[in-house]
N, C-alpha and C. Protein backbone atom coordinates (compact mmCIF):
# COMPACT_ATOMS: atom_id res chain seq x y z
N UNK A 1 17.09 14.51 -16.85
CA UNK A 1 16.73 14.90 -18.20
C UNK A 1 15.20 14.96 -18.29
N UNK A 2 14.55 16.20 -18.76
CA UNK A 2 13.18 16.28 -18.65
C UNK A 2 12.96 15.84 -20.54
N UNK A 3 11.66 15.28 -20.89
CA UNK A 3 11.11 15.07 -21.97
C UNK A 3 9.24 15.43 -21.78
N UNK A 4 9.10 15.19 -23.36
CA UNK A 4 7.46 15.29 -23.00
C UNK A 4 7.01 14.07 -23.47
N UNK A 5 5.82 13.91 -23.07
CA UNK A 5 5.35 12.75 -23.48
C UNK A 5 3.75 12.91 -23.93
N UNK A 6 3.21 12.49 -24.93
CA UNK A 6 1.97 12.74 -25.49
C UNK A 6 0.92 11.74 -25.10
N UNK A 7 -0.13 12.05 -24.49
CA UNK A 7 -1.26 11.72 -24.00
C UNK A 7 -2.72 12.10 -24.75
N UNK A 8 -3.73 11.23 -24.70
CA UNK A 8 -5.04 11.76 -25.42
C UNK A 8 -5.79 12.70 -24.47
N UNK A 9 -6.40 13.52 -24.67
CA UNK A 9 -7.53 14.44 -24.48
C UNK A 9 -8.26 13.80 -22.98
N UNK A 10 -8.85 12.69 -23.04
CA UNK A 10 -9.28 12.05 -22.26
C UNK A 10 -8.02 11.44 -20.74
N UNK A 11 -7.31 11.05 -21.22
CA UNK A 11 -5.91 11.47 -20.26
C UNK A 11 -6.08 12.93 -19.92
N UNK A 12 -6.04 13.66 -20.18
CA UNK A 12 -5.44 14.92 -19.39
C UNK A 12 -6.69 15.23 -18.84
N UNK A 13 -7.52 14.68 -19.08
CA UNK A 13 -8.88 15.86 -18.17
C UNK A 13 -8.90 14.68 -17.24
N UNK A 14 -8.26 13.01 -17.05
CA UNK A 14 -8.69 12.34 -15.70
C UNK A 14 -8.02 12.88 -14.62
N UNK A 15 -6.16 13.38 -15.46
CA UNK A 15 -5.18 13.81 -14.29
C UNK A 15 -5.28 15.33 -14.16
N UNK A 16 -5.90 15.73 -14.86
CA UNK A 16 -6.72 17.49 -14.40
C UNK A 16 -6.86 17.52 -13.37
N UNK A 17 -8.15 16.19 -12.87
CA UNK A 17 -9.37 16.08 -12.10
C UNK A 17 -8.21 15.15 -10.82
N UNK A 18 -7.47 14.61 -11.25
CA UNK A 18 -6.77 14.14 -10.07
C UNK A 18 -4.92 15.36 -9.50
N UNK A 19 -5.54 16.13 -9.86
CA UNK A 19 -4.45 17.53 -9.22
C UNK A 19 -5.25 18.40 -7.94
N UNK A 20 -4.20 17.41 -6.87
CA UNK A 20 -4.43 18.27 -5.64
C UNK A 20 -4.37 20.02 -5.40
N UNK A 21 -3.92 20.84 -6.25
CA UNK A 21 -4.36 22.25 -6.55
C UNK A 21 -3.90 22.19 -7.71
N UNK A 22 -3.95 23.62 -7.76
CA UNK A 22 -3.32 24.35 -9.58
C UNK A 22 -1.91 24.31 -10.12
N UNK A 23 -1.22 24.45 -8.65
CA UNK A 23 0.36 24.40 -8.68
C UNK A 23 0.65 23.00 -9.29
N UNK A 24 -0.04 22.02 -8.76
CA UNK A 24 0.82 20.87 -8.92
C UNK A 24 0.96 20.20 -10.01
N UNK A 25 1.85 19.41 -10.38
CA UNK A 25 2.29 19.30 -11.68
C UNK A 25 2.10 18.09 -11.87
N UNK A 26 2.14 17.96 -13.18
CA UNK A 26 1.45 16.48 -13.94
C UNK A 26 2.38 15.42 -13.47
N UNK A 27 3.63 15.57 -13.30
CA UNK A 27 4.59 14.50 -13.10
C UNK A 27 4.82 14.52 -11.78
N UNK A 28 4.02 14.77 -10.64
CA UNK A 28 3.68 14.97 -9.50
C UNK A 28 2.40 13.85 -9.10
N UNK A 29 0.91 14.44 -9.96
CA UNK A 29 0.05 13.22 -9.86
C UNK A 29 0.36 12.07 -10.40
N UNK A 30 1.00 11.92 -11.91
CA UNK A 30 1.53 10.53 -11.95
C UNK A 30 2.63 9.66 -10.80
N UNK A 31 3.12 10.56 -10.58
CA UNK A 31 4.06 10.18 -9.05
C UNK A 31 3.50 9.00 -8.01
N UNK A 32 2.17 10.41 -7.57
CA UNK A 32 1.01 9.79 -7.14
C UNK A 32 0.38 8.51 -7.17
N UNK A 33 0.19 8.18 -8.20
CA UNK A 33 -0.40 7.35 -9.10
C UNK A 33 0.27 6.48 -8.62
N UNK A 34 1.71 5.89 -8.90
CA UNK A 34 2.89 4.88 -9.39
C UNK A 34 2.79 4.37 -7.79
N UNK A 35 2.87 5.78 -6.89
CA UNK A 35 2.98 5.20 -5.55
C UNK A 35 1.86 4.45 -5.01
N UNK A 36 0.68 4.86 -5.12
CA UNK A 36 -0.60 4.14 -4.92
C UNK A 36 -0.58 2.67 -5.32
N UNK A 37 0.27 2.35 -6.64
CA UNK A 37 0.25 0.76 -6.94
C UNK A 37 1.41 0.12 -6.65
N UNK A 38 2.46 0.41 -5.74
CA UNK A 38 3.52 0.08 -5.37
C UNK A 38 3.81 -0.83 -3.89
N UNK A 39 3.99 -1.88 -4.13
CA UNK A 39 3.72 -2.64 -2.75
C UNK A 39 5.06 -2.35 -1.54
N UNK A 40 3.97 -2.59 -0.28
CA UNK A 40 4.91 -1.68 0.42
C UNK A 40 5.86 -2.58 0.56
N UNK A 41 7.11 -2.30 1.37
CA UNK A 41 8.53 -2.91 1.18
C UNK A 41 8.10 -3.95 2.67
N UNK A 42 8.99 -4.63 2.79
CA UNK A 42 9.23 -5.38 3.65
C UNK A 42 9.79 -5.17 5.43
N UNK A 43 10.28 -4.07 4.91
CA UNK A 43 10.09 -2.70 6.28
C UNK A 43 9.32 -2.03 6.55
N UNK A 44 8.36 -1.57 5.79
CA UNK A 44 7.25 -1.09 6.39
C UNK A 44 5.99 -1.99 6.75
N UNK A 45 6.03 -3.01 6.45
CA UNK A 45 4.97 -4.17 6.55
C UNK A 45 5.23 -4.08 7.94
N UNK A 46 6.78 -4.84 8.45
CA UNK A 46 7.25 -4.91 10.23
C UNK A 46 7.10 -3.75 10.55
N UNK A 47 7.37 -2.48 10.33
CA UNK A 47 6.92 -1.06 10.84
C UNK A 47 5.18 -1.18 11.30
N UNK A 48 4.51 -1.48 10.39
CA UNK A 48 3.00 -1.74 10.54
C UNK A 48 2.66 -2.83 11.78
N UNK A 49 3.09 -3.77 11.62
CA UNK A 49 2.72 -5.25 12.74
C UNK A 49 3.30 -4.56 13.77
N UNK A 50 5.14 -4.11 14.05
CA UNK A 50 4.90 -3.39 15.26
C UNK A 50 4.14 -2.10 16.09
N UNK A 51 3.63 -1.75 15.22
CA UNK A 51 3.11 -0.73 15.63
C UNK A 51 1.31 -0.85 16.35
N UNK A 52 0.91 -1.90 15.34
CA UNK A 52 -0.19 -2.76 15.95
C UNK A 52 0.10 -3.30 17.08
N UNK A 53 0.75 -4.09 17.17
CA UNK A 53 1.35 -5.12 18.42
C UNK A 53 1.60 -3.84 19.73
N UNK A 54 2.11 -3.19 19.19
CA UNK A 54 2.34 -1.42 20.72
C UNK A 54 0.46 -1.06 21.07
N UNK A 55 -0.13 -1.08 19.71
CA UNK A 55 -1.77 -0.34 20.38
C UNK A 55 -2.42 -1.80 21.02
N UNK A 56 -1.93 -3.22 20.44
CA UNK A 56 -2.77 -4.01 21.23
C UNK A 56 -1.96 -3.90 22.94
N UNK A 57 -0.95 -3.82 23.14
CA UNK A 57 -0.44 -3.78 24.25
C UNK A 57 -0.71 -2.34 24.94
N UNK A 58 -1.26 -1.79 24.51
CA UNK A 58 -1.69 -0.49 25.61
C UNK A 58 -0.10 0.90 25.46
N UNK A 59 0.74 0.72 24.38
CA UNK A 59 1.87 1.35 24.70
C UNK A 59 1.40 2.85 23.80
N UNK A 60 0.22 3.30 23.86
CA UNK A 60 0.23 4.44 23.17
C UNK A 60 -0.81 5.59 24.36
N UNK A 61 -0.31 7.04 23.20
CA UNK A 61 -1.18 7.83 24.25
C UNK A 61 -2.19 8.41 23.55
N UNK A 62 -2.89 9.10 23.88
CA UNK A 62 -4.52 10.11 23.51
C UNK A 62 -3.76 11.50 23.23
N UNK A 63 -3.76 12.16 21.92
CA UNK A 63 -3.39 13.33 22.07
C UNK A 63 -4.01 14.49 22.71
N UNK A 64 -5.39 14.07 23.49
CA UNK A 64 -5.85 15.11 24.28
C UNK A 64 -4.67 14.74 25.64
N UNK A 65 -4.50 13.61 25.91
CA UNK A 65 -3.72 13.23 27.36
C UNK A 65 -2.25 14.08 27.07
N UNK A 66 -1.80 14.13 26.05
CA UNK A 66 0.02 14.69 25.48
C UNK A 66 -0.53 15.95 25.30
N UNK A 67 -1.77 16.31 24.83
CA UNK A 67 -1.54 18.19 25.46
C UNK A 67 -1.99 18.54 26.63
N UNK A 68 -2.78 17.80 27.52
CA UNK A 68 -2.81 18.52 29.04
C UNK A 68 -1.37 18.23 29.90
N UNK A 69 -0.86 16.94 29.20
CA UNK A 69 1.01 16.67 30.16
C UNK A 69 1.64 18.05 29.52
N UNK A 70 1.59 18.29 28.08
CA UNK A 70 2.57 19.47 27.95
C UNK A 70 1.85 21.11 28.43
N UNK A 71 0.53 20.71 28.98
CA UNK A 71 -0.42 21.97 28.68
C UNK A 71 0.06 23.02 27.64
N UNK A 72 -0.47 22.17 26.28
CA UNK A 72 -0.95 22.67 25.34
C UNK A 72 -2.32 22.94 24.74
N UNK A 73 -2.31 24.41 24.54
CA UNK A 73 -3.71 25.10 24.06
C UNK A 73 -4.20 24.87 22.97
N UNK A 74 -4.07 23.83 22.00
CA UNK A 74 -3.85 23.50 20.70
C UNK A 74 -5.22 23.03 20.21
C-alpha cells in the first residue's frame, strides 16, 4: 500500500541533495538512510571476522594475479 507523507521544505532539499541521480526515488534514499543506521546482524559480524581471519592467514588473491591465471585483458 503506497501513501504520502508530508515533510518541510528543508527536508526535501537535504534528501534532494542526498539522491544518487534523478531517477531515484525518495523512498529509495530514505531506504538508504534506515540502512546506514541499522546494526549489522549477527551473521554478518562472523561473515566479517572470517573473512579477516582468511587475509590474516594469507588465503586471498591480487586481482592483477586472477587476471594473468585467467589471462584477462580487463
Amino acid at each position: 500500500m503506497e501513501t504520502t507523507i508530508q515533510v518541510s521544505r528543508d527536508l526535501l532539499e537535504t534528501l534532494k541533495k542526498r539522491k544518487m541521480s534523478e531517477k531515484e526515488s525518495y523512498e529509495e534514499v530514505i531506504w538508504d538512510l534506515i540502512e546506514d543506521t541499522m546494526e549489522l546482524s549477527e551473521e554478518t559480524k562472523k561473515d566479517i571476522e572470517e573473512a579477516r581471519k582468511e587475509v590474516k592467514e594469507g588465503k586471498v588473491h591480487k586481482w592483477e594475479d586472477i587476471k594473468k591465471e585467467l589471462k584477462l585483458n580487463v
